[in-house]
Protein backbone atom coordinates (compact mmCIF):
# COMPACT_ATOMS: atom_id res chain seq x y z
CA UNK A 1 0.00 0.00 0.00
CA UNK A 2 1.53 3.17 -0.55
CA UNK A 3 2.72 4.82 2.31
CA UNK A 4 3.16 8.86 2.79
CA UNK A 5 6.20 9.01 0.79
CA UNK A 6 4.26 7.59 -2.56
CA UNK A 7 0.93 9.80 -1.74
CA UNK A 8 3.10 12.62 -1.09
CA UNK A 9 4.78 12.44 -4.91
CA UNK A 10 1.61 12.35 -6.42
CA UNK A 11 0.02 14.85 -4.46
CA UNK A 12 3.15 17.23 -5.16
CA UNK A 13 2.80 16.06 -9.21
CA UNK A 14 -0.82 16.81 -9.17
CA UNK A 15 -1.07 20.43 -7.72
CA UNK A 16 0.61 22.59 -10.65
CA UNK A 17 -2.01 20.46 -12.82
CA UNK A 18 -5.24 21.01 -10.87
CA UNK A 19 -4.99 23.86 -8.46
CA UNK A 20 -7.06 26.15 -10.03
CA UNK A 21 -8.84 24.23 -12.79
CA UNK A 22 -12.51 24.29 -13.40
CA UNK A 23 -13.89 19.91 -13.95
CA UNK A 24 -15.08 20.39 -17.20
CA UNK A 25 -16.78 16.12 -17.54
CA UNK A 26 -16.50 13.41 -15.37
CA UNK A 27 -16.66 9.62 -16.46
CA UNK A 28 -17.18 6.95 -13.80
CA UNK A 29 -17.06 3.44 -15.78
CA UNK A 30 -16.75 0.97 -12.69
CA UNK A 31 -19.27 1.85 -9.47
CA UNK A 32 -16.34 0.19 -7.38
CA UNK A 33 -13.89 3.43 -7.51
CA UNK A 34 -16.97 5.12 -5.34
CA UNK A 35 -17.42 2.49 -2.41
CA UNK A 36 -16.61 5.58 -0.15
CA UNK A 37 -18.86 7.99 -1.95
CA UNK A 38 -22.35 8.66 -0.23
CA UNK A 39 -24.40 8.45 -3.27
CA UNK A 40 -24.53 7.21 -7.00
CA UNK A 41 -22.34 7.66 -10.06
CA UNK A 42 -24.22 10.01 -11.74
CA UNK A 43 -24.55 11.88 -8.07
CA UNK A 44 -20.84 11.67 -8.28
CA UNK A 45 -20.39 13.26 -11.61
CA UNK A 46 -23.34 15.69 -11.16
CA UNK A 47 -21.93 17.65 -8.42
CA UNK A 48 -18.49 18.10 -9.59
CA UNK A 49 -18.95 19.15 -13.26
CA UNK A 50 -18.22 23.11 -12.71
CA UNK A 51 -16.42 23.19 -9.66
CA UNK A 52 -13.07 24.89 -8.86
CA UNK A 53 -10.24 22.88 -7.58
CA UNK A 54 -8.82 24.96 -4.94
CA UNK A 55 -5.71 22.68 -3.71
CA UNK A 56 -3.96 18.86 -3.61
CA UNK A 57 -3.72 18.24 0.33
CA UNK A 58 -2.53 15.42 2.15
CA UNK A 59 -2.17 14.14 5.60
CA UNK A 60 -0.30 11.04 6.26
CA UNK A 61 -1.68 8.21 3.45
CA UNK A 62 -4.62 10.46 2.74
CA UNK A 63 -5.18 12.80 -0.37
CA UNK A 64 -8.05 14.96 -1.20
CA UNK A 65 -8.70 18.01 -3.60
CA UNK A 66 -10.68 20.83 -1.99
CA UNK A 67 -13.14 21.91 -3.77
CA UNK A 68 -15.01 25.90 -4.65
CA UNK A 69 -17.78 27.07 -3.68
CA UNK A 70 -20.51 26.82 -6.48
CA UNK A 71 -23.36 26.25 -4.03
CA UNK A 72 -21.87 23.27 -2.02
CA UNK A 73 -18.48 24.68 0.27
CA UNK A 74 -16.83 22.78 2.51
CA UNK A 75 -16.42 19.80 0.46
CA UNK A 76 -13.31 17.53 -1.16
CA UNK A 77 -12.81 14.40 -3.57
CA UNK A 78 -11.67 12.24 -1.22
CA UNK A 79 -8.66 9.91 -2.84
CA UNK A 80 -8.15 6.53 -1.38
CA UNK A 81 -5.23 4.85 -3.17
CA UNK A 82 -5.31 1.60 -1.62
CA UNK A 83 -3.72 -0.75 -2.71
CA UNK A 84 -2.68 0.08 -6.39
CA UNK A 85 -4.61 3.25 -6.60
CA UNK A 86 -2.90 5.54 -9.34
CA UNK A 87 -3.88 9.45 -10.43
CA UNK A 88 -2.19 10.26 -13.27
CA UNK A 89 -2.16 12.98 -15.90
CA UNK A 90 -3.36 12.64 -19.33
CA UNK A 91 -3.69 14.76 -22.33
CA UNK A 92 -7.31 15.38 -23.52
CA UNK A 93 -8.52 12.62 -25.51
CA UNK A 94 -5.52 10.10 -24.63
CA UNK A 95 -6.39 6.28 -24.75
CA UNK A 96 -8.10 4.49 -21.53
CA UNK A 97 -5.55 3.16 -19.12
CA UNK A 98 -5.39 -0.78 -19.00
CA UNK A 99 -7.65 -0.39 -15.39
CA UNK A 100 -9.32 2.99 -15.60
CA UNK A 101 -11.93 3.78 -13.58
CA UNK A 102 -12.97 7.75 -12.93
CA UNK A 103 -11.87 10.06 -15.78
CA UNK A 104 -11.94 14.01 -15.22
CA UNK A 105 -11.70 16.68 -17.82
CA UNK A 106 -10.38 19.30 -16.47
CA UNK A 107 -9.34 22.98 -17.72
CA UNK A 108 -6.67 24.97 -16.34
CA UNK A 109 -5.96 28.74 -16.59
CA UNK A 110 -2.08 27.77 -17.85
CA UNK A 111 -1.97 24.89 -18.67
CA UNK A 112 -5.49 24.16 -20.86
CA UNK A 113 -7.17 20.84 -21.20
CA UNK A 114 -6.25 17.95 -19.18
CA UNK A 115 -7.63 14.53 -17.74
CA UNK A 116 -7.12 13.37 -14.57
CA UNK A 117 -7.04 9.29 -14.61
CA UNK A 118 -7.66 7.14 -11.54
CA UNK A 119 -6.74 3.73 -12.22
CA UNK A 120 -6.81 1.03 -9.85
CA UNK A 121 -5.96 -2.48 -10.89
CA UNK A 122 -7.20 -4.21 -7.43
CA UNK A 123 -10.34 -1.89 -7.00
CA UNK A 124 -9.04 -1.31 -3.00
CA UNK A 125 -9.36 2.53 -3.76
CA UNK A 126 -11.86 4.41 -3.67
CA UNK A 127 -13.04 8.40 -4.56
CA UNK A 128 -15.16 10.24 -2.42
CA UNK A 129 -17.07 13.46 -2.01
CA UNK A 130 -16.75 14.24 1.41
CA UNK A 131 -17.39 17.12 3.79
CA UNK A 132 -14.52 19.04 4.88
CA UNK A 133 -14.33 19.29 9.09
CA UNK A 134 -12.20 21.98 10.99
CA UNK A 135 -9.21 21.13 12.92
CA UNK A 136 -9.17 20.91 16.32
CA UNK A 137 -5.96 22.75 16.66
CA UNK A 138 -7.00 25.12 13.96
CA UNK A 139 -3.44 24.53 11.97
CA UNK A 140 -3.59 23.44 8.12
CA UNK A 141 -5.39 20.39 7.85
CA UNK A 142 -2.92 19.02 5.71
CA UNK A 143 0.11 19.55 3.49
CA UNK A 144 -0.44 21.86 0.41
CA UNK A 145 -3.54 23.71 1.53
CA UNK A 146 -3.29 26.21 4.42
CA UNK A 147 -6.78 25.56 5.02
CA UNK A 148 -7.77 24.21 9.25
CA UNK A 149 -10.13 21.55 7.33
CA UNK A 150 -9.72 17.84 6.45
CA UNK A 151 -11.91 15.36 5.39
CA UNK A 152 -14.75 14.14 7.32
CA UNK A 153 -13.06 10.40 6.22
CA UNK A 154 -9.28 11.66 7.51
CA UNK A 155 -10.54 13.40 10.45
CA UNK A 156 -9.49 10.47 13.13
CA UNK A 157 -6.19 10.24 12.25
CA UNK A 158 -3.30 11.68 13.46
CA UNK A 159 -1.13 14.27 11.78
CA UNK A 160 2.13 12.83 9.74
CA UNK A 161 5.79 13.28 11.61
CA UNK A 162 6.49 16.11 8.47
CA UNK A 163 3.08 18.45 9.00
CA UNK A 164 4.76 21.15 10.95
CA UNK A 165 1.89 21.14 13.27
CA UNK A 166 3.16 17.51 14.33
CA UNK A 167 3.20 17.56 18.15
CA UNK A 168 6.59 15.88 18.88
CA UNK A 169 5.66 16.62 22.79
CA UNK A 170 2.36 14.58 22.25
CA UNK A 171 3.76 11.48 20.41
CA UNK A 172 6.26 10.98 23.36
CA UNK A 173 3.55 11.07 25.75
CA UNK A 174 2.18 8.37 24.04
CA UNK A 175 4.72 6.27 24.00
CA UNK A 176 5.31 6.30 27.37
CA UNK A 177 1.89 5.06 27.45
CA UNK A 178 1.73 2.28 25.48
CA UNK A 179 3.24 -1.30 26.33
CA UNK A 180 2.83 -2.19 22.99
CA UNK A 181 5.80 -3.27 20.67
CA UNK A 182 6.86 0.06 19.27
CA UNK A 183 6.41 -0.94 15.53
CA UNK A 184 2.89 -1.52 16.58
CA UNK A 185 2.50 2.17 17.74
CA UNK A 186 4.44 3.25 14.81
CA UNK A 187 1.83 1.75 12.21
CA UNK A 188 -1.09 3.26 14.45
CA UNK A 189 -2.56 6.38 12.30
CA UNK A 190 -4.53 7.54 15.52
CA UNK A 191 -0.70 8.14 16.79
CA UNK A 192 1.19 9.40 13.34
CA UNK A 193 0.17 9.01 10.40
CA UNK A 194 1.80 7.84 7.08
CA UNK A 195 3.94 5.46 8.09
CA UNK A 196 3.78 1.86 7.10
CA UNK A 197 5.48 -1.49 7.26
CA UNK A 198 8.24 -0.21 4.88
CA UNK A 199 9.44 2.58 6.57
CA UNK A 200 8.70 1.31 9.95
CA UNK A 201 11.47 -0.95 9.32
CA UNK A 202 13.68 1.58 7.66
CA UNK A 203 13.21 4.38 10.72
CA UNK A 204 13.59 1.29 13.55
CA UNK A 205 16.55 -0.08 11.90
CA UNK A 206 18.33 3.15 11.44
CA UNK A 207 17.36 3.97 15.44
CA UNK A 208 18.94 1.05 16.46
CA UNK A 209 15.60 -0.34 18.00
CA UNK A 210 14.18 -3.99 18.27
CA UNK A 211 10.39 -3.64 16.68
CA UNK A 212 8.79 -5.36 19.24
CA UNK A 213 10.47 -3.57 21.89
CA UNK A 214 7.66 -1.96 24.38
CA UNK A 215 7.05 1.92 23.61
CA UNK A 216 7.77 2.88 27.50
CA UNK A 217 10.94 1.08 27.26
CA UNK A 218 12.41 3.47 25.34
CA UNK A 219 13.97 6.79 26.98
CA UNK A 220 12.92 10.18 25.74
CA UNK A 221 16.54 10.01 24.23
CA UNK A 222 15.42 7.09 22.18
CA UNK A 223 12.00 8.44 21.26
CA UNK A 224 13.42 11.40 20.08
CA UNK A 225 16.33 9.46 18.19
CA UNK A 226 13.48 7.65 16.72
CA UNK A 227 11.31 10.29 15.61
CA UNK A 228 14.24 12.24 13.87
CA UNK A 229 14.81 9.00 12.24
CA UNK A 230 11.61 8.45 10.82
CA UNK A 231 11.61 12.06 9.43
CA UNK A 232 14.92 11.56 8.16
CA UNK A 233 14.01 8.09 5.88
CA UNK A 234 10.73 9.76 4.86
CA UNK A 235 12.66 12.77 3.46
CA UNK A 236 14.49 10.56 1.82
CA UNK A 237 11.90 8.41 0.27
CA UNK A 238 10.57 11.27 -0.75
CA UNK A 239 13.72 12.74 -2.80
CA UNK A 240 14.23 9.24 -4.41
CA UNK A 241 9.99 9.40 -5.60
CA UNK A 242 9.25 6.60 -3.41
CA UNK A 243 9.72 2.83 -3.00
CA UNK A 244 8.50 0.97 -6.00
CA UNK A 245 8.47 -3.20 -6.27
CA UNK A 246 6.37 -3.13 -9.16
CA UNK A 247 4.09 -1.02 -12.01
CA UNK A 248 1.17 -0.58 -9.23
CA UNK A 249 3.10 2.62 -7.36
CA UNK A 250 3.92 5.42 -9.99
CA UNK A 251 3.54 9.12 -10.16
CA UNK A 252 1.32 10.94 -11.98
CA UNK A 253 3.10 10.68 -15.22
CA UNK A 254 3.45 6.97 -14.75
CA UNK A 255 6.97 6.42 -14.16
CA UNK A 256 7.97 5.00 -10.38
CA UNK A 257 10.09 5.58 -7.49
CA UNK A 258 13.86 4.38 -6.88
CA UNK A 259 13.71 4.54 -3.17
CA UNK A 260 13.77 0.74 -3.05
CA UNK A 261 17.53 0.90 -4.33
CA UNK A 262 18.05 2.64 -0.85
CA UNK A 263 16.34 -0.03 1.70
CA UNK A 264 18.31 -0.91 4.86
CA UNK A 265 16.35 -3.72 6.31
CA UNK A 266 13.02 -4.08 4.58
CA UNK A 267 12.86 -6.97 2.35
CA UNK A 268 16.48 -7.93 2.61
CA UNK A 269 15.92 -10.84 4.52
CA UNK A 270 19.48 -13.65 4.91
CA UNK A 271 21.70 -10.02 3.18
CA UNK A 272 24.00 -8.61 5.38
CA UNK A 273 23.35 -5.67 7.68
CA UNK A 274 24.85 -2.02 5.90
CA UNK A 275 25.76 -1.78 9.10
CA UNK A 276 27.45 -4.49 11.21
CA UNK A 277 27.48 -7.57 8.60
CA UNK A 278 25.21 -9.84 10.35
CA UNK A 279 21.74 -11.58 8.26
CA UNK A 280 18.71 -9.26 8.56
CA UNK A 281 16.25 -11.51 10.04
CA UNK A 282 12.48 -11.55 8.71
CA UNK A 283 9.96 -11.99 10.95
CA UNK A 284 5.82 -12.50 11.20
CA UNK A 285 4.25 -9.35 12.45
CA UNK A 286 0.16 -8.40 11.90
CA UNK A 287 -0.40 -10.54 8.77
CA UNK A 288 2.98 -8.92 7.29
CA UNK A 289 6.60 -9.06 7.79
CA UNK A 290 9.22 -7.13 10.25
CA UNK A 291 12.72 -7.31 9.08
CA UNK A 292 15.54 -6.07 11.40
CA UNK A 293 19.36 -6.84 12.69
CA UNK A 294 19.58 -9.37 15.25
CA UNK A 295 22.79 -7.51 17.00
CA UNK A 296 22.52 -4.05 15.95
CA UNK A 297 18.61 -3.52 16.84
CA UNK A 298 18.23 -5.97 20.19
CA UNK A 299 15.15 -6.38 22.47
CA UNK A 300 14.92 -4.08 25.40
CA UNK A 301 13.31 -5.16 28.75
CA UNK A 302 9.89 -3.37 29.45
């Protein structure tokens, strides 16, 4: 599933495109790419023909486009990538992708005609009108639109470790909290959001910490060491466009991210650790995989 990283490139390759466009048609060919949306294709396509697109935001995993005025404020498309989810940008008229779903026709003051594509090979993703809700702390409600508002459907999760309104005070409070393993509280969106099982094992393994070592073990030292850790592999993700294992994670101009080229721990089970030499071990964790150094990242004692 992409993680914030991969929403974050396409978010970033999508604004110049659509900030400030007017949806000219919309073209829903498979009811399955609106399992989120409260109401019928044609509802779907009814109330966005003639609406502005005021921003791409994101928070954590979660995209959205805010939408003008025209009658109905306060609203979004809602973008839920899931599992192969991909937006990507089209010239008018250009050939249906292999799994196309939702087209848009959009014109821009710059740029002219374009269309918007989501395609979604799996059909775990999902677009949604939804109503926009106001922050609780009043700050941006996500990245690329200075906006306090976020999705009705993002509102209960937490805010990502790169929104600048990230309370670092607040996630070390939980931690201290929680007995759970720490990759467990790392994966929980209620606690930060946009970080998966990838760079889970990136930020733990580069931290030095066992992933099932219990959150209060660790000293405010180590939860700080961790947290600048997981900023630090996210920023990098994101300079490298993201970690790509196959054609289901691209950008919006189809092409994908070399960030896998730069993996530490994830998915390198029996290689030797960058670091000290010794096999990266793979182990069962929540349906998935955790993969980690034996010497370098050991258990501590609750």
């Amino acid at each position: 599933m992409p993680e914030l990283p991969e929403v974050e490139v396409v978010r970033h390759g999508l604004q110049p495109a659509v900030v400030g466009a007017t949806i000219e048609s919309v073209e829903v060919f498979d009811a399955r790419a609106l399992t989120r949306h409260d109401g019928s294709p044609a509802d779907f396509e009814g109330r966005l023909v003639g609406r502005l697109l005021l921003a791409a935001a994101r928070r954590g995993k979660f995209l959205w486009l805010p939408l003008g005025e025209r009658g109905r404020g306060g609203e979004a498309i809602m973008v839920h990538l899931g599992m192969s989810g991909q937006m990507l940008l089209r010239e008018p008229g250009a050939p249906a992708e292999r799994h196309e779903r939702v087209r848009f026709g959009i014109r821009h003051p710059e740029h002219g005609e374009l269309a918007v594509v989501f395609s979604d090979q799996r059909t775990f993703g999902s677009l949604a009108i939804d109503p926009l809700m106001p922050t609780p702390d009043d700050a941006a409600g996500g990245f690329g639109d200075p906006a306090p508002a976020v999705p009705a459907q993002a509102a209960h999760i937490a805010r990502d470790p790169l929104d600048p309104a990230f309370d670092d005070g607040a996630f070390r409070a939980r931690l201290a909290r929680s007995s759970s393993g720490i990759k467990r509280v790392l994966l929980d969106q209620t606690v930060a959001s946009g970080i998966g099982n990838i760079y889970a094992d990136e930020s733990l393994w580069a931290a030095r910490i066992h992933p099932e070592t219990a959150a209060r073990a660790l000293s405010t030292r180590a939860a700080n060491r961790l947290l600048a850790e997981v900023r630090a592999v996210l920023e990098r993700a994101l300079a490298e466009g993201g970690t790509s294992f196959d054609a289901q994670y691209v950008n919006v101009n189809g092409q994908a991210g070399y960030f896998a080229r730069s993996l530490n721990a994830y998915g390198l089970a029996g290689r030797p650790c960058p670091r000290c030499g010794a096999p990266i071990v793979r182990a069962q964790f929540m349906n998935r995989s955790s993969h980690f150094c034996p010497d370098c990242q050991r258990k501590r004692s609750t």
